[in-house]
C-alpha atoms as a PDB file:
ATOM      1  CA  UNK A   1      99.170 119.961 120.215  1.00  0.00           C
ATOM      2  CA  UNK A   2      98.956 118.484 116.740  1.00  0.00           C
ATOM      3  CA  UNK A   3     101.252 116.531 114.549  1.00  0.00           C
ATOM      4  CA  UNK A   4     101.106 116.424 110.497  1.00  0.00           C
ATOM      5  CA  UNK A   5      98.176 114.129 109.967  1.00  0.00           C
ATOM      6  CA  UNK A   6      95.605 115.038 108.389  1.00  0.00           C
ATOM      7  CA  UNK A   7      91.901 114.714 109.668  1.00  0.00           C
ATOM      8  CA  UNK A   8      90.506 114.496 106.097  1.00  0.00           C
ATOM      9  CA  UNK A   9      92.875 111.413 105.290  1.00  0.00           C
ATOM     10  CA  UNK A  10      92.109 109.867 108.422  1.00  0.00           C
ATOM     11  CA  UNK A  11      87.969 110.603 108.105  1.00  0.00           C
ATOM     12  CA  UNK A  12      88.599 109.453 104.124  1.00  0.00           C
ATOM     13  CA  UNK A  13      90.927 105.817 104.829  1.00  0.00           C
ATOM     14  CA  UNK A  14      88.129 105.331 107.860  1.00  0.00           C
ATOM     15  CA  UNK A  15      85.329 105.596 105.612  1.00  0.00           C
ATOM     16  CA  UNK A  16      87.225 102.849 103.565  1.00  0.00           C
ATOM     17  CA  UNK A  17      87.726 100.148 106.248  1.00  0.00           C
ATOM     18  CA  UNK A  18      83.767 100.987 108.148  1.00  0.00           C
ATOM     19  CA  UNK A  19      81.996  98.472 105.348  1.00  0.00           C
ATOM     20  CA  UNK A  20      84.279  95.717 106.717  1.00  0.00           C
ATOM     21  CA  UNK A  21      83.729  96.521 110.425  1.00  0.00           C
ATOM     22  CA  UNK A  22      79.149  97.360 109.739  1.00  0.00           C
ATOM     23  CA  UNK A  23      79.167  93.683 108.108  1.00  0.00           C
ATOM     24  CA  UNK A  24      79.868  92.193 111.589  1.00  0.00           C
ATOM     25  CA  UNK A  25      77.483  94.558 112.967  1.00  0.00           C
ATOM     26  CA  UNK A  26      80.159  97.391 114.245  1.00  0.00           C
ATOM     27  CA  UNK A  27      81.207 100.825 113.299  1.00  0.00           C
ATOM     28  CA  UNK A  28      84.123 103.332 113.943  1.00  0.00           C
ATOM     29  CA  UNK A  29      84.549 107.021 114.303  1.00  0.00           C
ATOM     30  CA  UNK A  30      87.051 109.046 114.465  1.00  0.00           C
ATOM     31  CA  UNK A  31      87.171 111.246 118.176  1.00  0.00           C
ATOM     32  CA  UNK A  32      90.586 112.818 117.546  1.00  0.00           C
ATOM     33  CA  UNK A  33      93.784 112.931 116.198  1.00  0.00           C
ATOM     34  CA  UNK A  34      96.682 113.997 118.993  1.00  0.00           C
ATOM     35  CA  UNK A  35     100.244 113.943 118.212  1.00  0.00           C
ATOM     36  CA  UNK A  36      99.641 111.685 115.266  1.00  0.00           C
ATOM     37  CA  UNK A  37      97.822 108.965 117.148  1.00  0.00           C
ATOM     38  CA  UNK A  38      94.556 108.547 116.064  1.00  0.00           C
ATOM     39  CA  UNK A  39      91.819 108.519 118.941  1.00  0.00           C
ATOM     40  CA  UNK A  40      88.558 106.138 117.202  1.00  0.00           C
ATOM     41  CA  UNK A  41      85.472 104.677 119.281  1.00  0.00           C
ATOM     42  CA  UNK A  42      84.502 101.711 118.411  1.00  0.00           C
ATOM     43  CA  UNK A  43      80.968 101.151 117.984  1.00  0.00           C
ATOM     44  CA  UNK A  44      78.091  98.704 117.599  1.00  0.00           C
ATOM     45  CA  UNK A  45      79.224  94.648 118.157  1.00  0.00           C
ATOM     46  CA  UNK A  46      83.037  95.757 118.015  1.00  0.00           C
ATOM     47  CA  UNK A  47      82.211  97.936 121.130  1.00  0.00           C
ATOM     48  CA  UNK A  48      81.603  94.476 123.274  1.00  0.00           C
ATOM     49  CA  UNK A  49      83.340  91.954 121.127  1.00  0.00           C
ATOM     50  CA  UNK A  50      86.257  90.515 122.946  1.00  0.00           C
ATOM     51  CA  UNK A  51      88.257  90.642 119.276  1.00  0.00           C
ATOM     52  CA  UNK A  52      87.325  94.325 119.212  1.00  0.00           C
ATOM     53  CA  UNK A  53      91.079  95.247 120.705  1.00  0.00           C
ATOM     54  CA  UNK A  54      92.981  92.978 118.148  1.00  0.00           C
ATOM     55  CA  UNK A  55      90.727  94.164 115.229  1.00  0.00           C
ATOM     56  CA  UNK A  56      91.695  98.011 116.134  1.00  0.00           C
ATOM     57  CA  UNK A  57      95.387  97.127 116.280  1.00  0.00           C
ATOM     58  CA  UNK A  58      95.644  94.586 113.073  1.00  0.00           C
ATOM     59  CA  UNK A  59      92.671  95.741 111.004  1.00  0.00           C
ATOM     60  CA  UNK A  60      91.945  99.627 111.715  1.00  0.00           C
ATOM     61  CA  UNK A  61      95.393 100.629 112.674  1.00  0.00           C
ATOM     62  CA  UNK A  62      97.208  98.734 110.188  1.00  0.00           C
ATOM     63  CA  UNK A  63      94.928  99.883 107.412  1.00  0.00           C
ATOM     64  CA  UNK A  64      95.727 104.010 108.914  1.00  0.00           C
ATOM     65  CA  UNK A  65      99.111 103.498 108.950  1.00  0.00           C
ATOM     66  CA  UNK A  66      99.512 102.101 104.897  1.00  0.00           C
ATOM     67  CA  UNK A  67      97.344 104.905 103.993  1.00  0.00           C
ATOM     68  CA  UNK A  68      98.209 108.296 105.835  1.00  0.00           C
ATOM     69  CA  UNK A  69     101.655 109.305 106.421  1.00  0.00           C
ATOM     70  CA  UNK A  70     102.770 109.986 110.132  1.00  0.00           C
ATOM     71  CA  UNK A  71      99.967 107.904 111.879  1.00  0.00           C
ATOM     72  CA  UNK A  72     101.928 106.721 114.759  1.00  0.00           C
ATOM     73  CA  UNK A  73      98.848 104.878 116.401  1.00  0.00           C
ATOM     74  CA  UNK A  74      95.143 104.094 116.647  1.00  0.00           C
ATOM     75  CA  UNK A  75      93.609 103.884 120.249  1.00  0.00           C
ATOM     76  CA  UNK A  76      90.078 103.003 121.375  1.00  0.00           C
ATOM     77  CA  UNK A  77      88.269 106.199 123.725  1.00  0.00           C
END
């Protein structure tokens, strides 16, 4: 079922990092949160860009993990 994150951090520290991601022409949004990994779908140009997986991993994850405790990962759905 669920771990200790907490949707509103993860909707709040998402909100923070979309600017970055709409001034290349992409978005993000948050599917789910299960066991602590965070479940995002990538949208716009980062839905076809062939950077889109090492953005989600350096950029988006990173970003989660400094700023909500017990985000284990961030995945693409």
């Amino acid at each position: 079922m669920g771990g200790m994150v907490s949707k509103a951090e993860v909707e709040k520290a998402i909100e923070e990092v979309r600017p970055y991601l709409q001034m290349d022409g992409g978005d993000v949004e948050l599917v789910e949160i299960v066991d602590d990994v965070v479940k995002v779908r990538l949208k716009g140009a980062c839905a076809h860009c062939p950077m889109a997986q090492l953005t989600l991993k350096t950029s988006i994850e990173g970003y989660l993990r400094r700023r909500v405790p017990g985000v284990k990962a961030v995945e693409a759905v």
